[in-house]
Protein backbone atom coordinates (compact mmCIF):
# COMPACT_ATOMS: atom_id res chain seq x y z
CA UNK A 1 0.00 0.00 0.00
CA UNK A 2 1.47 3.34 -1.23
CA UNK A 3 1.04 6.39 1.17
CA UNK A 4 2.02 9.82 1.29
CA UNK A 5 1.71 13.22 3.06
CA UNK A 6 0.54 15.33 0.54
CA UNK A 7 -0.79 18.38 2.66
CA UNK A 8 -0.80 20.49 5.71
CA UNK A 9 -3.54 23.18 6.66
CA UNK A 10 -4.04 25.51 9.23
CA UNK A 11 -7.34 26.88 9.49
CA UNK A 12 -8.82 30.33 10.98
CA UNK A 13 -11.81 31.29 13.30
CA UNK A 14 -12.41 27.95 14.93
CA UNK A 15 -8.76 28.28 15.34
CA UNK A 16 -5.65 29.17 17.40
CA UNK A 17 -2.15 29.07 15.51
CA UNK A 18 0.55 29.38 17.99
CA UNK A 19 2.83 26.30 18.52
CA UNK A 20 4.19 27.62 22.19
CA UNK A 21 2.46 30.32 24.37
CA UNK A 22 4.10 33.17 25.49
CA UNK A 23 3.43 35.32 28.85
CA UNK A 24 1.20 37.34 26.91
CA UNK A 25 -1.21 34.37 26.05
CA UNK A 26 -0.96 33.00 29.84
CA UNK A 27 -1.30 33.85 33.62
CA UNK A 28 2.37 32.93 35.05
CA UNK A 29 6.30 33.91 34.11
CA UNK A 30 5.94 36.78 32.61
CA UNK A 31 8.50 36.63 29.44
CA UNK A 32 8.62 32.98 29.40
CA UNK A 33 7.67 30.99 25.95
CA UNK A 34 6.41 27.83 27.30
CA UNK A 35 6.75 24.49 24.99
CA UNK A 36 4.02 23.50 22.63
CA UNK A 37 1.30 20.74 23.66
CA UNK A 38 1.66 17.39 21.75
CA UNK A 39 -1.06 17.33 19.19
CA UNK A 40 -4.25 15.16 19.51
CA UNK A 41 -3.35 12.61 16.25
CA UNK A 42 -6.07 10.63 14.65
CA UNK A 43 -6.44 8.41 11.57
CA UNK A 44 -9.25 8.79 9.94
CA UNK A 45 -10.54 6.48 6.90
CA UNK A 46 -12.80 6.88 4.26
CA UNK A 47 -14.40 4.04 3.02
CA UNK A 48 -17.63 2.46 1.39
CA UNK A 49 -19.36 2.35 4.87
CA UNK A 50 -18.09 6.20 5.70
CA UNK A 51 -15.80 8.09 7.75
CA UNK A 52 -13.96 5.71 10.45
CA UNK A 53 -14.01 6.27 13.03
CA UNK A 54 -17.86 8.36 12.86
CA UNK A 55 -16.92 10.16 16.10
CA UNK A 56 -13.54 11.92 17.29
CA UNK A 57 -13.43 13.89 20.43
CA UNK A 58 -11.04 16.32 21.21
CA UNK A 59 -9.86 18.74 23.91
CA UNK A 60 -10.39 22.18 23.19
CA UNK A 61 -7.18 24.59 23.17
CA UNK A 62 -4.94 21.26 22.51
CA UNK A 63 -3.77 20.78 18.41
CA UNK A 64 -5.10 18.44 17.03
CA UNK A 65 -3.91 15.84 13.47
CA UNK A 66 -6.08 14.32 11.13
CA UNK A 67 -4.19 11.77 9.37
CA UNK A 68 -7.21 10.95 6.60
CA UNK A 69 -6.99 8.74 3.83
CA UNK A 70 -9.57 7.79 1.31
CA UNK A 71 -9.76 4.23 0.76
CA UNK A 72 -12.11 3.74 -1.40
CA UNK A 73 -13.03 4.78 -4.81
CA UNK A 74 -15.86 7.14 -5.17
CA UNK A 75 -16.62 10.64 -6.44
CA UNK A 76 -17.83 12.23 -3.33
CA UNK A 77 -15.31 11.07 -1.70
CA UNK A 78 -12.16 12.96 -3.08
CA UNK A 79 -12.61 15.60 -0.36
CA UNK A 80 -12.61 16.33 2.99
CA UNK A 81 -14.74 19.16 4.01
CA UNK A 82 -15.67 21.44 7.34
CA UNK A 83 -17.70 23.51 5.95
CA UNK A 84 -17.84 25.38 9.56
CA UNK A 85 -13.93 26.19 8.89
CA UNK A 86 -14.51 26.66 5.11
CA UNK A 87 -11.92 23.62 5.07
CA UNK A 88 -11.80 21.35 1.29
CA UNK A 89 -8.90 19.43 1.29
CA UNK A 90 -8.62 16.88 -1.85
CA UNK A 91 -8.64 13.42 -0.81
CA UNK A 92 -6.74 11.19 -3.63
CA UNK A 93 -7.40 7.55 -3.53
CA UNK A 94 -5.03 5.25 -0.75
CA UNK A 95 -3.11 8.87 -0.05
CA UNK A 96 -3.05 9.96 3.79
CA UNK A 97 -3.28 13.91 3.87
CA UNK A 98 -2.89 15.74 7.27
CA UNK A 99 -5.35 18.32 8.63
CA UNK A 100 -3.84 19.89 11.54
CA UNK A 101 -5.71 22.68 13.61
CA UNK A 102 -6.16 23.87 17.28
CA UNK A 103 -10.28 24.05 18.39
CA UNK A 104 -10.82 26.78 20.90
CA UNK A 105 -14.39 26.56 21.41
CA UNK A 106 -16.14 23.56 22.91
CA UNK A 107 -19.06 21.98 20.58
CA UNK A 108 -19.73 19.90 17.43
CA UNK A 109 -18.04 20.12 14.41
CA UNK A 110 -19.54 17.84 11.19
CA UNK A 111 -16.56 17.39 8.48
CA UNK A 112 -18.19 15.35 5.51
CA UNK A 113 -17.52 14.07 1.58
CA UNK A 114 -17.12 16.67 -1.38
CA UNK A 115 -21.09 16.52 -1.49
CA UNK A 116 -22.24 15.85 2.26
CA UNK A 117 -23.35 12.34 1.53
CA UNK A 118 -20.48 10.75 3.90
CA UNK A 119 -20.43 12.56 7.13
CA UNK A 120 -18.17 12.48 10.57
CA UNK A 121 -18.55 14.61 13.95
CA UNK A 122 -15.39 16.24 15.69
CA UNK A 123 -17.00 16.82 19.25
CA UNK A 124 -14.76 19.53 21.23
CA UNK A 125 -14.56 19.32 24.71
């Protein structure tokens, strides 16, 4: 099985960028950059039955990875979308492509296909 990392996106609103947090962004030693939190990693398929897993949850204010890879060959499926984060990342066939982002506000978050037919729920906690 061939795979690859073929992208890497950061996205906005739903978002914070930073990799460590300075003094300015925190409550304690005032100056100090502190190091960055290990991201939250996930592999997520898609395949003829849907996303796998359905259901990721996350901590909010901790990165987050998305290692997805499309596994199956379909037209809807040759994106990933959040249309909340105005996120369309292509999706080629047996491919993994990262997603990496930091959620800062607690909720649900539905990513689906290229045409919403195949859909998955990133819960923030």
């Amino acid at each position: 099985m061939r795979r690859a990392m073929l992208g890497l996106i950061t996205v906005g609103s739903f978002l914070l960028g930073s990799a460590a947090l300075t003094c300015e962004e925190c409550d304690d030693d005032e100056g100090q950059v502190h190091p960055a939190v290990p991201a939250q990693t996930f592999d997520l398929q898609v395949t003829a039955a849907g996303f796998l897993p359905k259901e990721i949850r996350v901590k909010a204010g901790a990165p987050v990875k998305l290692r997805v890879t499309r596994k199956v060959e379909s037209k809807c499926a040759t994106d990933f979308t959040v249309k909340d984060l105005t996120v369309k990342i292509p999706l080629p066939l047996e491919l993994t492509v990262e997603v990496e982002f930091t959620p800062t506000r607690k909720g649900k978050v539905t990513f689906t296909c290229a045409v919403d037919k195949v859909a998955g729920t990133l819960i923030v906690e």
